[in-house]
Structures are given as C-alpha cells and as structure tokens.
PDB file of N, CA and C in Angstrom:
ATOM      1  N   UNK A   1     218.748 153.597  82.663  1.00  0.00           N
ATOM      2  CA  UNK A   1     219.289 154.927  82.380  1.00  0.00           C
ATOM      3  C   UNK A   1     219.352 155.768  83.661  1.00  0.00           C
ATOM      4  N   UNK A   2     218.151 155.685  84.379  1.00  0.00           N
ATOM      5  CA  UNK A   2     218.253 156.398  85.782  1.00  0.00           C
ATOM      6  C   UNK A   2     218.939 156.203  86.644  1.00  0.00           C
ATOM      7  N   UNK A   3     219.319 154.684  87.013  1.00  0.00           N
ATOM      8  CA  UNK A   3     220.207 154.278  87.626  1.00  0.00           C
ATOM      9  C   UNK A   3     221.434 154.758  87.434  1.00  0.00           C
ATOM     10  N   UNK A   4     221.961 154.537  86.302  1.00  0.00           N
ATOM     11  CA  UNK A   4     223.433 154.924  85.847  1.00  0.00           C
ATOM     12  C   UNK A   4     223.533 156.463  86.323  1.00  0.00           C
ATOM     13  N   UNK A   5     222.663 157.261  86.047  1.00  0.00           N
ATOM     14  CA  UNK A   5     222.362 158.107  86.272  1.00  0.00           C
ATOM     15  C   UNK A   5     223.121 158.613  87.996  1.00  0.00           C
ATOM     16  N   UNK A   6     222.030 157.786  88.921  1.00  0.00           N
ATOM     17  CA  UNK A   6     222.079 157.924  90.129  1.00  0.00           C
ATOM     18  C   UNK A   6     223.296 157.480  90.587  1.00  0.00           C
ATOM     19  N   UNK A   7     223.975 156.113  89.854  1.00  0.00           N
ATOM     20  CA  UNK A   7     225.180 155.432  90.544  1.00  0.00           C
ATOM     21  C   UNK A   7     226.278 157.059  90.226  1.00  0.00           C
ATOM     22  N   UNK A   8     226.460 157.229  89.538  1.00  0.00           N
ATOM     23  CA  UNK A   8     227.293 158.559  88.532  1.00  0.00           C
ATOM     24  C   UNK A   8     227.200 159.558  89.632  1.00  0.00           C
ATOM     25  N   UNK A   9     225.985 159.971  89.865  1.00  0.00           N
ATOM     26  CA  UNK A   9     225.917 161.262  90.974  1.00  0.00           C
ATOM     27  C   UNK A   9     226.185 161.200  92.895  1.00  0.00           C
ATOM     28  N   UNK A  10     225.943 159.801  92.942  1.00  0.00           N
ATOM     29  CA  UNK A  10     226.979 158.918  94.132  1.00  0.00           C
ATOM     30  C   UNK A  10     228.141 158.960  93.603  1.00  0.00           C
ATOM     31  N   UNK A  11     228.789 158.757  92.781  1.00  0.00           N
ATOM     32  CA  UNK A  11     230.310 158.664  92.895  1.00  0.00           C
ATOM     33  C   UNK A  11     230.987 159.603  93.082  1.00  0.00           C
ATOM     34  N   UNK A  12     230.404 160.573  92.022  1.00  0.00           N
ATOM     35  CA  UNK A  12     231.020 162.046  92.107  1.00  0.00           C
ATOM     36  C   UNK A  12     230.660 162.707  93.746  1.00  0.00           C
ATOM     37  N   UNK A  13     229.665 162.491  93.907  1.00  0.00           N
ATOM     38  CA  UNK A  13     229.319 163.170  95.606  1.00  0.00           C
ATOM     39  C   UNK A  13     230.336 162.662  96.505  1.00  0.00           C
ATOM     40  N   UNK A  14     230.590 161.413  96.395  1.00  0.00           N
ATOM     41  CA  UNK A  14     231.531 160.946  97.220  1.00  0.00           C
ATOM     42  C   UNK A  14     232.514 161.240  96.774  1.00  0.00           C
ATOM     43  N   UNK A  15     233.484 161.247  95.748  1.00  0.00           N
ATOM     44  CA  UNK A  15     234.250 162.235  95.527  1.00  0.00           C
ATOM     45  C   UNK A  15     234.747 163.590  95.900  1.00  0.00           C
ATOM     46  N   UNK A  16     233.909 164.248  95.651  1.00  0.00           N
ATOM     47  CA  UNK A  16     233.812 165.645  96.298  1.00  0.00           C
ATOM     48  C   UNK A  16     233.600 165.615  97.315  1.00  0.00           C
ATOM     49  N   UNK A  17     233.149 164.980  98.490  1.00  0.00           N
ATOM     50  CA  UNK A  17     233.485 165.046 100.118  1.00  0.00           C
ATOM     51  C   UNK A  17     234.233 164.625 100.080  1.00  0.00           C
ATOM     52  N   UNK A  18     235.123 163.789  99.599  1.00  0.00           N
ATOM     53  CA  UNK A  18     237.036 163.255  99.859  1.00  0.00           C
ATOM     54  C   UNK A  18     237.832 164.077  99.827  1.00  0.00           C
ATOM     55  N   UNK A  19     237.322 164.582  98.588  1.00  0.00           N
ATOM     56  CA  UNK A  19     238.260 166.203  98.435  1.00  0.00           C
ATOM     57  C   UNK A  19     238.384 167.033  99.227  1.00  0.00           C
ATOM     58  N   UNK A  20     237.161 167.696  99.420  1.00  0.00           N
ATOM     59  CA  UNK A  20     236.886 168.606 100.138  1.00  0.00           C
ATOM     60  C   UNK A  20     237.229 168.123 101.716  1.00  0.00           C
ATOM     61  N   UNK A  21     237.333 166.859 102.347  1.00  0.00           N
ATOM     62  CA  UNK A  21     237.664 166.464 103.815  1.00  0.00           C
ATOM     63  C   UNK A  21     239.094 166.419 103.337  1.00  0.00           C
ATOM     64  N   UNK A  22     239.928 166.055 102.294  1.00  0.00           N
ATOM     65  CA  UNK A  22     241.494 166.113 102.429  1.00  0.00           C
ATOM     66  C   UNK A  22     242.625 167.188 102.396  1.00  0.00           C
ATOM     67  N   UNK A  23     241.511 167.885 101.204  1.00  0.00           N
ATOM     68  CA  UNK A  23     241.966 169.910 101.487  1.00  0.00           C
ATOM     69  C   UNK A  23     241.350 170.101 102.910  1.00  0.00           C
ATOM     70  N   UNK A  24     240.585 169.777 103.896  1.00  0.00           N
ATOM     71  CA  UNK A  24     240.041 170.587 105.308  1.00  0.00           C
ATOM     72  C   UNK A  24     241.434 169.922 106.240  1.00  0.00           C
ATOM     73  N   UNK A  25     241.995 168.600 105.807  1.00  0.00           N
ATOM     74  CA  UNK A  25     243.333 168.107 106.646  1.00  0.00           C
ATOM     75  C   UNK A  25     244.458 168.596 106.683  1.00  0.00           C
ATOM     76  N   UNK A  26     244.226 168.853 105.063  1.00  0.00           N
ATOM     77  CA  UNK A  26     245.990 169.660 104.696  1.00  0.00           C
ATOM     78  C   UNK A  26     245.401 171.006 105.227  1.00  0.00           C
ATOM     79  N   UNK A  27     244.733 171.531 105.165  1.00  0.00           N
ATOM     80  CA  UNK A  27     244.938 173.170 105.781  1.00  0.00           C
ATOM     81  C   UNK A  27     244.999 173.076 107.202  1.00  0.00           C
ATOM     82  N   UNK A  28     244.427 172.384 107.973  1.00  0.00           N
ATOM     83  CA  UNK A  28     244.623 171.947 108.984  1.00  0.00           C
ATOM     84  C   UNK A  28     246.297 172.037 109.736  1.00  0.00           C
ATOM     85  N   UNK A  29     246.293 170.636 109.042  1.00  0.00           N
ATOM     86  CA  UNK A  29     247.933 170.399 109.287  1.00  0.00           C
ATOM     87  C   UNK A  29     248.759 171.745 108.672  1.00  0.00           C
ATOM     88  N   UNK A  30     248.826 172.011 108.120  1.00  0.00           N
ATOM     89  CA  UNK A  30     249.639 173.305 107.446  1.00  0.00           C
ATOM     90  C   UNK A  30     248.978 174.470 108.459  1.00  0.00           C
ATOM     91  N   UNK A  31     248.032 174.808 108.751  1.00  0.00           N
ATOM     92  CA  UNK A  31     247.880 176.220 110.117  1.00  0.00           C
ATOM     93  C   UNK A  31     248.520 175.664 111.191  1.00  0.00           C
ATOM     94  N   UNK A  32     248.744 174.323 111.386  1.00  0.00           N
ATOM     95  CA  UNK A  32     249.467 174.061 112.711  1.00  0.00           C
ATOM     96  C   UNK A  32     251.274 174.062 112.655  1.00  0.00           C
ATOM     97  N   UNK A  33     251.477 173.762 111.165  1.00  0.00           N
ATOM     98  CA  UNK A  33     253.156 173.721 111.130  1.00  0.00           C
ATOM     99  C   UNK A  33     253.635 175.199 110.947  1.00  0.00           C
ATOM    100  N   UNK A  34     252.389 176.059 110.393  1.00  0.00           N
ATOM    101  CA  UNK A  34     252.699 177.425 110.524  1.00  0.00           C
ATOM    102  C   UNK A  34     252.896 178.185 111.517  1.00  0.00           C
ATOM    103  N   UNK A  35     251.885 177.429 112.927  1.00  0.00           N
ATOM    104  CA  UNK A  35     251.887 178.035 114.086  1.00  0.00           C
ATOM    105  C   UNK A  35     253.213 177.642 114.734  1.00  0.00           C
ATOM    106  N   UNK A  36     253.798 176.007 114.730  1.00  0.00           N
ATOM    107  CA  UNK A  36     254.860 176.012 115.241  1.00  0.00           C
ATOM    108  C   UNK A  36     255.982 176.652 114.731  1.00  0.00           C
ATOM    109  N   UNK A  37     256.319 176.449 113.412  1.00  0.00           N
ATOM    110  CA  UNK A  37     257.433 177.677 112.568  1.00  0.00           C
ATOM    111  C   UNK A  37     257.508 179.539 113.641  1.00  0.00           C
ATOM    112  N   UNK A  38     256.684 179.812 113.571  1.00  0.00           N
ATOM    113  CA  UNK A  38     256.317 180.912 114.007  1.00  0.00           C
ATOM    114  C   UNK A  38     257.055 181.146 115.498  1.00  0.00           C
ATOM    115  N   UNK A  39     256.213 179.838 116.291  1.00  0.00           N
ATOM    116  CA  UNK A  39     256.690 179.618 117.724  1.00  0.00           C
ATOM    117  C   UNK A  39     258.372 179.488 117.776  1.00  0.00           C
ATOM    118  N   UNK A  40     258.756 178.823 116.936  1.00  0.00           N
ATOM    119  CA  UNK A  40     260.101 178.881 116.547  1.00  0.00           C
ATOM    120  C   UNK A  40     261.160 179.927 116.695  1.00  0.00           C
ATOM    121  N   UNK A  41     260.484 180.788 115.284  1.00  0.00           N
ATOM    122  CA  UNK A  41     261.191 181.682 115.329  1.00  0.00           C
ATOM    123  C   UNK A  41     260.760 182.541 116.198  1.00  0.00           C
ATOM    124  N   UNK A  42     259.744 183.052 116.633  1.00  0.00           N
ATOM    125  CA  UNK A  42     259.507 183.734 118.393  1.00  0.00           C
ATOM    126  C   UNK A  42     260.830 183.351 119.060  1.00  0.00           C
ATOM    127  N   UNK A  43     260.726 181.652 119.075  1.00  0.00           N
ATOM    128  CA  UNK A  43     261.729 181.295 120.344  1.00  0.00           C
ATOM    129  C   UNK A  43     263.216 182.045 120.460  1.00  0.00           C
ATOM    130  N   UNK A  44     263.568 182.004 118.902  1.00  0.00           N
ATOM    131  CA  UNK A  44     264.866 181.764 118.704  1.00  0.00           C
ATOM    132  C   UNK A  44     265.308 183.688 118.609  1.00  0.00           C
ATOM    133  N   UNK A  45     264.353 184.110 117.828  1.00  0.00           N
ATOM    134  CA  UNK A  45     264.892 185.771 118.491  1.00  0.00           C
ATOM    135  C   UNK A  45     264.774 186.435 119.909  1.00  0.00           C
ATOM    136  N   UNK A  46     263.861 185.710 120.392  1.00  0.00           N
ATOM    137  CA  UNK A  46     263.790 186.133 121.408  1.00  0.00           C
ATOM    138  C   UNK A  46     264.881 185.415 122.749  1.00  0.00           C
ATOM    139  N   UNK A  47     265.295 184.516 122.442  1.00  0.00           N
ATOM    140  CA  UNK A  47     266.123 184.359 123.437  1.00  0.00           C
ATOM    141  C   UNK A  47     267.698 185.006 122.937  1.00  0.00           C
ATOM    142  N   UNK A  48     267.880 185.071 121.161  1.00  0.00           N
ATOM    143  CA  UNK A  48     269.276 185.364 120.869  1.00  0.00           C
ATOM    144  C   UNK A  48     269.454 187.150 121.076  1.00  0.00           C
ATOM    145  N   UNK A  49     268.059 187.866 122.391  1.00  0.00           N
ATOM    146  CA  UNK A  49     268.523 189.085 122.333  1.00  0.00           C
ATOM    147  C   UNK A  49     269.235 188.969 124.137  1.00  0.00           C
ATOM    148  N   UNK A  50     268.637 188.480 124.438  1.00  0.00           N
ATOM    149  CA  UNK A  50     269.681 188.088 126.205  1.00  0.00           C
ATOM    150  C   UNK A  50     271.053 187.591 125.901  1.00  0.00           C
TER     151      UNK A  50
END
C-alpha cells in the first residue's frame, strides 16, 4: 500500500517538474520572439522616417 503510495507521488512529482520546466521554455522562448518582434518594429519605423 505504501509503496503504491510512494511510486504515485514520484510520478506526479515528476510530472509537475516537466510541466513546470516546459511552461519556464515556452515563456522563455516567447520573451525572446517578443523581444525580436519589437526590435523589428523599432527597425522598421525608425528607418521608414529618413
């Protein structure tokens, strides 16, 4: 019973650090495509005022 127990609360733990490390990637990656978008459009008004 304890075992099952313990195997159950390993799985889920490991679970929930997968999660939680694959949402920390995607926000990751997404603050960086936000930063380039951004850089972008910086680029592009700022050169279409010369």
């Amino acid at each position: 019973m304890t075992m099952r127990k313990a195997r159950l609360f390993d799985a889920s733990g490991f679970l929930s650090d997968f999660t939680y490390q694959s949402v920390f990637i995607m926000k990751k990656n997404y603050d960086m495509i936000q930063w380039h978008v951004s850089q972008i459009l910086f680029n592009t008004t700022h050169t279409s005022e010369f």
